[in-house]
C-alpha atoms as a PDB file:
ATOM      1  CA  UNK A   1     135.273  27.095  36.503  1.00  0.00           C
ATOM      2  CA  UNK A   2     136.483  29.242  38.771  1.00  0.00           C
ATOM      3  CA  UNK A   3     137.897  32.101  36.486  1.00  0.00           C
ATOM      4  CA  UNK A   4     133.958  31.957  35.196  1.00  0.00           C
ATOM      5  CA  UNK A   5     132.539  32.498  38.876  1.00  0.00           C
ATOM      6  CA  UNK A   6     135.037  35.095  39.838  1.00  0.00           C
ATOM      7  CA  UNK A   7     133.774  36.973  36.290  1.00  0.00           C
ATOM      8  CA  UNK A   8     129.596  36.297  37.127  1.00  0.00           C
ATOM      9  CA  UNK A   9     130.035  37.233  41.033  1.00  0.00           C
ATOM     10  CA  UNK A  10     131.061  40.827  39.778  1.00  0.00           C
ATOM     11  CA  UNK A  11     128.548  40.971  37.213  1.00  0.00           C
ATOM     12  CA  UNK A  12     125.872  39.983  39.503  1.00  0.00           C
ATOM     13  CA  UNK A  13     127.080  42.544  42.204  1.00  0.00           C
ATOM     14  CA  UNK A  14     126.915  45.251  39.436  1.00  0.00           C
ATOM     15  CA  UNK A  15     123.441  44.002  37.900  1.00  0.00           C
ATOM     16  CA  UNK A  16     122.239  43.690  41.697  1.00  0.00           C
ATOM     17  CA  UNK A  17     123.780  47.567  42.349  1.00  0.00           C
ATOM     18  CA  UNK A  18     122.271  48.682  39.052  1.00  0.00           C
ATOM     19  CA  UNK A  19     118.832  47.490  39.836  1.00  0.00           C
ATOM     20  CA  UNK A  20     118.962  49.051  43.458  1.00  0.00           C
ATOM     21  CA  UNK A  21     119.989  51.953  41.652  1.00  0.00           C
ATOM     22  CA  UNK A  22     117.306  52.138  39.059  1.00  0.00           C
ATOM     23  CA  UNK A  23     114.614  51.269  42.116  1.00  0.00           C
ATOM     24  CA  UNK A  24     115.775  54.118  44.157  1.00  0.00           C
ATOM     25  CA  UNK A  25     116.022  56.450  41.208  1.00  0.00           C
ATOM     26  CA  UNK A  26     112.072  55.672  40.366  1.00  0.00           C
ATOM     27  CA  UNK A  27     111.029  55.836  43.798  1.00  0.00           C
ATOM     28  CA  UNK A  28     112.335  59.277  44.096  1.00  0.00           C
ATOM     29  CA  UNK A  29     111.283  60.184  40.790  1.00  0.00           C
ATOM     30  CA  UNK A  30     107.666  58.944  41.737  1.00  0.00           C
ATOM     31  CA  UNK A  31     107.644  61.123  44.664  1.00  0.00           C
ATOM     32  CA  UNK A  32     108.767  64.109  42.974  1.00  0.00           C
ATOM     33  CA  UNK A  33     106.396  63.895  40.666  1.00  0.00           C
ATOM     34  CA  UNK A  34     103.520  63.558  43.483  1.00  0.00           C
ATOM     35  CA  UNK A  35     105.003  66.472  45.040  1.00  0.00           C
ATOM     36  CA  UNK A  36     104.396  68.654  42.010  1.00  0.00           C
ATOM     37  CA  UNK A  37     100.850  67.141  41.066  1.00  0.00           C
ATOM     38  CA  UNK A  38      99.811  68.214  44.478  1.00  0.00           C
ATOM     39  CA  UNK A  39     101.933  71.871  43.910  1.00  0.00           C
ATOM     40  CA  UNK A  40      99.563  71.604  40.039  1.00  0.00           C
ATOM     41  CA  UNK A  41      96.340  70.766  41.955  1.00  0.00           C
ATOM     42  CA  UNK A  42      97.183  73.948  45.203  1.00  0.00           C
ATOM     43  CA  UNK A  43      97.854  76.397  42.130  1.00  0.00           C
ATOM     44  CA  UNK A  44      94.368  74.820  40.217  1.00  0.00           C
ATOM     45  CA  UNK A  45      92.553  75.316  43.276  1.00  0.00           C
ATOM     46  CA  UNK A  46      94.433  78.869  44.186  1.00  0.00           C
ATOM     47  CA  UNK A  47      93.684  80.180  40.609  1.00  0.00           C
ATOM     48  CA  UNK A  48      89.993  78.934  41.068  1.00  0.00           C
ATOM     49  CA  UNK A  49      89.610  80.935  44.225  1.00  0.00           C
ATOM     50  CA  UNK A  50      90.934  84.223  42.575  1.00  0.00           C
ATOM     51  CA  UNK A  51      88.411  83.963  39.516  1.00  0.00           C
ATOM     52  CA  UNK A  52      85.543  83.647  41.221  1.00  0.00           C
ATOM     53  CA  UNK A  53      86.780  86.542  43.721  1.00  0.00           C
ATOM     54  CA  UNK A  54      87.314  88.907  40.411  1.00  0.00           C
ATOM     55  CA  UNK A  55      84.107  87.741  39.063  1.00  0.00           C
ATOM     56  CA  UNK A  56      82.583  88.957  42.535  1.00  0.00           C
ATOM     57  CA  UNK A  57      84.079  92.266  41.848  1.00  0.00           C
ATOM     58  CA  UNK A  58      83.421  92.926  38.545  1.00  0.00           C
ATOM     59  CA  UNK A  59      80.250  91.635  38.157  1.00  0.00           C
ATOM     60  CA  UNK A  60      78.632  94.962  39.540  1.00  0.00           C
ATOM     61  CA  UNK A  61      80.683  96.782  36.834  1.00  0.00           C
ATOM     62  CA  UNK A  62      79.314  94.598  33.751  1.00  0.00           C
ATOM     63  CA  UNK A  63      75.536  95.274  35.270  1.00  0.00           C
ATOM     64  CA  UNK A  64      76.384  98.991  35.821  1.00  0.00           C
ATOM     65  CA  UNK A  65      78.072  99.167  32.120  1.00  0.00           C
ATOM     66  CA  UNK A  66      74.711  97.676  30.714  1.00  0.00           C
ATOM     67  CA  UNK A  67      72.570  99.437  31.966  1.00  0.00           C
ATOM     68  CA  UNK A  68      74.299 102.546  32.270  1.00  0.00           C
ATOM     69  CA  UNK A  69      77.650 103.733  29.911  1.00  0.00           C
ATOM     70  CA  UNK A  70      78.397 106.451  32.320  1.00  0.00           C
ATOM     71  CA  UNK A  71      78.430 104.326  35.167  1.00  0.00           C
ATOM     72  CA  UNK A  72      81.806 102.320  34.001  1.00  0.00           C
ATOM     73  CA  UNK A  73      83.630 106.106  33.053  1.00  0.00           C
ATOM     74  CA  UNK A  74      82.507 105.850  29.336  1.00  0.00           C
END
């Protein structure tokens, strides 16, 4: 009985260590993947920004070009 505890206490310790492991490796994996859906959502939001700012400043062009060929350097 006792060669069969010694073998289960060092199993347990290594299931209990594995587990612990495997917690801490998905709790860091979670927050590395939070960090880069808020990086995803800053570069969404950034890219956003910028199309509506070149839409701004080429909308005058695409009015200019209809009406007038010469007026975009045709």
């Amino acid at each position: 009985m006792k060669q069969a505890e010694h073998l289960t206490t060092p199993r347990a310790v290594i299931q209990r260590d594995t587990e612990e492991m495997s917690h801490n490796v998905r709790a860091e994996l979670d927050a590395v993947i939070r960090q880069h859906v808020l990086f995803l959502q800053a570069v969404e939001e950034r890219h956003l920004l910028l199309r509506k700012r070149a839409q701004v400043i080429v909308k005058p062009y695409d009015v200019a070009g209809a009406l007038d060929p010469l007026a975009m350097g045709l």
